[in-house]
C-alpha atoms as a PDB file:
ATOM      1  CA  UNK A   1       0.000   0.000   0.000  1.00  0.00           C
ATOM      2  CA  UNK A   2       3.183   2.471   0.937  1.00  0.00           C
ATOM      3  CA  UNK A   3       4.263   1.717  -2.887  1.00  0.00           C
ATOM      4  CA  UNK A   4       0.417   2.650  -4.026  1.00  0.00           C
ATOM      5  CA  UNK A   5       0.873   5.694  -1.910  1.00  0.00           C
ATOM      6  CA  UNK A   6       4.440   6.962  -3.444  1.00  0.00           C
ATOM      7  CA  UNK A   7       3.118   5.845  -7.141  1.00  0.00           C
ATOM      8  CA  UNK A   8       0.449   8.907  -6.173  1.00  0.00           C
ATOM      9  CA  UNK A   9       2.805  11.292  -4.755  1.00  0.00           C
ATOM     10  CA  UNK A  10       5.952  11.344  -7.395  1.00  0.00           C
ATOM     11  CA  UNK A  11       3.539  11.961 -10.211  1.00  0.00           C
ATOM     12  CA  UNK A  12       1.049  14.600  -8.645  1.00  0.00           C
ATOM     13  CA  UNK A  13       4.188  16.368  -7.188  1.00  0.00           C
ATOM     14  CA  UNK A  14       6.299  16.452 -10.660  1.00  0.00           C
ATOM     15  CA  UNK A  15       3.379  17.234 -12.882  1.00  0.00           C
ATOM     16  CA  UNK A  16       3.887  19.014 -15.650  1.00  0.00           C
ATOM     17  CA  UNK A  17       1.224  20.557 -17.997  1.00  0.00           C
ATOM     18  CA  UNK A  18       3.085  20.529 -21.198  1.00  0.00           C
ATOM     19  CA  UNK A  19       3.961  16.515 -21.344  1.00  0.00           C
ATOM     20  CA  UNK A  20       2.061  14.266 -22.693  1.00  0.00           C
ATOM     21  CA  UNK A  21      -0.942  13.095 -23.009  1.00  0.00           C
ATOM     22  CA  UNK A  22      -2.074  16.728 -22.296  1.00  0.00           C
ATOM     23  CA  UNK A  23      -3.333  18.750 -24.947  1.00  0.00           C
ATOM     24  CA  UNK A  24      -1.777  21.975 -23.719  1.00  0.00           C
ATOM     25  CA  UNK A  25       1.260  22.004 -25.884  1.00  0.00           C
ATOM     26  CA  UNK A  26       2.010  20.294 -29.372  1.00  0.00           C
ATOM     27  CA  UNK A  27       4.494  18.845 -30.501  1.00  0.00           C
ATOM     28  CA  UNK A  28       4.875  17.136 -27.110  1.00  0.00           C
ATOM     29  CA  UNK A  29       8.688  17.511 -25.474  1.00  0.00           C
ATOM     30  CA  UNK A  30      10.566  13.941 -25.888  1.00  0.00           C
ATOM     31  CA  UNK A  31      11.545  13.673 -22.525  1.00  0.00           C
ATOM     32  CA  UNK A  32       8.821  14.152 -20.082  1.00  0.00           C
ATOM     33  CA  UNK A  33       9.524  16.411 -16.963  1.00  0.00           C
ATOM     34  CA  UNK A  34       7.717  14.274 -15.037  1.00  0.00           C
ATOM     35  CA  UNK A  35       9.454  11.794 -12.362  1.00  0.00           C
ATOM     36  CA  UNK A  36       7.852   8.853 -13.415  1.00  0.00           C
ATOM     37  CA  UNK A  37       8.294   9.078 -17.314  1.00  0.00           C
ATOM     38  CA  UNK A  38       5.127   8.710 -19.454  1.00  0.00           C
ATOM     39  CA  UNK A  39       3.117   6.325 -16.710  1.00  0.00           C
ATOM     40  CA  UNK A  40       3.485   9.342 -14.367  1.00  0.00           C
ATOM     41  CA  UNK A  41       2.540  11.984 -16.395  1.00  0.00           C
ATOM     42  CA  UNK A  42      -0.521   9.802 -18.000  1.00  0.00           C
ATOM     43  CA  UNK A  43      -1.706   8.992 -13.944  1.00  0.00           C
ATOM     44  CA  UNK A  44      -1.104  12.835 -13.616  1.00  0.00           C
ATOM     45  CA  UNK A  45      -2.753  13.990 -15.968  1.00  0.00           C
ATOM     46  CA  UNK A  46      -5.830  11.575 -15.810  1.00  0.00           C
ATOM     47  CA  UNK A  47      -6.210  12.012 -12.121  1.00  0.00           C
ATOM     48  CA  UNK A  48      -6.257  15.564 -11.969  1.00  0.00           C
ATOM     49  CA  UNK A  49      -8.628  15.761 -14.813  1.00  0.00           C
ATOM     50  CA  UNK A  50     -10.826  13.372 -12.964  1.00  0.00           C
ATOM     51  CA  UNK A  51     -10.330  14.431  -9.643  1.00  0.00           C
ATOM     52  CA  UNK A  52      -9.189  17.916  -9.384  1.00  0.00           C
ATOM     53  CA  UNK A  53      -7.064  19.538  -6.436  1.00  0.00           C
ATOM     54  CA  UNK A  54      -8.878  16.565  -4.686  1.00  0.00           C
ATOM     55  CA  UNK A  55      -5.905  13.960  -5.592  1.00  0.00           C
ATOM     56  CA  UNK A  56      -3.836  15.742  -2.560  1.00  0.00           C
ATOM     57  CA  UNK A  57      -5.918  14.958   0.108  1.00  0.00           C
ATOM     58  CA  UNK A  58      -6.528  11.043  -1.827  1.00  0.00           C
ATOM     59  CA  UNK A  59      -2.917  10.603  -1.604  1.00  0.00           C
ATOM     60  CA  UNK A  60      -2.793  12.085   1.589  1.00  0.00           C
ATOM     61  CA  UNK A  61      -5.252  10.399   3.534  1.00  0.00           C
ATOM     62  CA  UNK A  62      -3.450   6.587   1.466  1.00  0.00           C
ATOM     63  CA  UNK A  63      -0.662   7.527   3.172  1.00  0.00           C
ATOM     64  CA  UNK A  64      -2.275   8.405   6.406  1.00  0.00           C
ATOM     65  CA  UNK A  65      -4.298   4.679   6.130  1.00  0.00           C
ATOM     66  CA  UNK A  66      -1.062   2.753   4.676  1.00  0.00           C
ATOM     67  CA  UNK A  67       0.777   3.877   7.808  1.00  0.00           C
ATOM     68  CA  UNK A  68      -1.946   3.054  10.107  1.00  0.00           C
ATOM     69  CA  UNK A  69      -2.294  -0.642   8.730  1.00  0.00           C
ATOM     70  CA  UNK A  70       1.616  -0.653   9.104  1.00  0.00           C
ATOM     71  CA  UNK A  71       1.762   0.030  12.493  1.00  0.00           C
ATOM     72  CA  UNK A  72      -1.610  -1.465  13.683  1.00  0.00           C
ATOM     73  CA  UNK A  73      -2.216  -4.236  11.506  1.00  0.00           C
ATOM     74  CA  UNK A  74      -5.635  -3.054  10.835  1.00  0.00           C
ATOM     75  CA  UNK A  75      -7.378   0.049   9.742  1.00  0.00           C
ATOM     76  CA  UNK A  76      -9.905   1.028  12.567  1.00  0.00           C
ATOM     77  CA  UNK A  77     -13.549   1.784  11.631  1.00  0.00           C
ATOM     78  CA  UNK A  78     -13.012   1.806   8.323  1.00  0.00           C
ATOM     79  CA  UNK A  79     -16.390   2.667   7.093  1.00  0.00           C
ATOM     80  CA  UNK A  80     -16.533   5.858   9.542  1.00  0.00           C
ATOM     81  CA  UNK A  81     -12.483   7.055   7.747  1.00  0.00           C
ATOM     82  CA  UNK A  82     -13.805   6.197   4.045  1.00  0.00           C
ATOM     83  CA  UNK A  83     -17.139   8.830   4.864  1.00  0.00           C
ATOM     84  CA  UNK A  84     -14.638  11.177   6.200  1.00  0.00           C
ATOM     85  CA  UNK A  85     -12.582  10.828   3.375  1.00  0.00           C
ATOM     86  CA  UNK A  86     -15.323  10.996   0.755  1.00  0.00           C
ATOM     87  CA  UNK A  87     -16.110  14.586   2.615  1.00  0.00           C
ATOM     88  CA  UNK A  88     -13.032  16.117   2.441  1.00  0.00           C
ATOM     89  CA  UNK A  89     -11.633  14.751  -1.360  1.00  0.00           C
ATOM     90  CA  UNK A  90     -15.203  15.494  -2.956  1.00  0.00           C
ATOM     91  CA  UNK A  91     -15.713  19.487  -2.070  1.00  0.00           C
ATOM     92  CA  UNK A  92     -11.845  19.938  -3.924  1.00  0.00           C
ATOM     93  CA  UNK A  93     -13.319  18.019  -6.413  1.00  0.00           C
ATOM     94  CA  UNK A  94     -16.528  20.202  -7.476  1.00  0.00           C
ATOM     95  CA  UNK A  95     -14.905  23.705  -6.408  1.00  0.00           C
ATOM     96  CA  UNK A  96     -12.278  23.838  -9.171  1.00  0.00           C
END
């Protein structure tokens, strides 16, 4: 889950609006700025089209849960943390 967690990070964190598959710039740059390569900037780019500003707070709160279920073993009242979640990610989402 830690690796699903940094797989969100290092692309959101090196995005770059000009690399492909964004339609911001043509011809597209051969090497892409982003971290990841191509795979990052295609997450990147499809996640913050989908999601908005609200991927920080996904990857955030992954991290937050990936460390809990490393320490504890177990994610506590998980239903009560995935409502809480869905409240916080889904206003980012439908402001931008």
């Amino acid at each position: 889950m830690l690796l699903v967690c940094l797989c969100l990070w290092a692309p959101q964190l090196t995005f770059n609006a000009g690399d492909w598959p964004s339609p911001n710039r043509y011809p597209h740059p051969e090497v892409t700025a982003n971290a990841c390569g191509k795979v990052g900037a295609f997450i990147a780019y499809h996640l913050r089209r989908v999601i908005g500003d609200g991927v920080y707070p996904l990857a955030l709160f992954a991290t937050c849960a990936a460390a809990l279920w490393l320490v504890h073993g177990r994610i506590v009242n998980l239903v009560q943390r995935v409502h809480c979640f869905h409240h916080c990610v889904n206003p980012l989402n439908l402001s931008v």
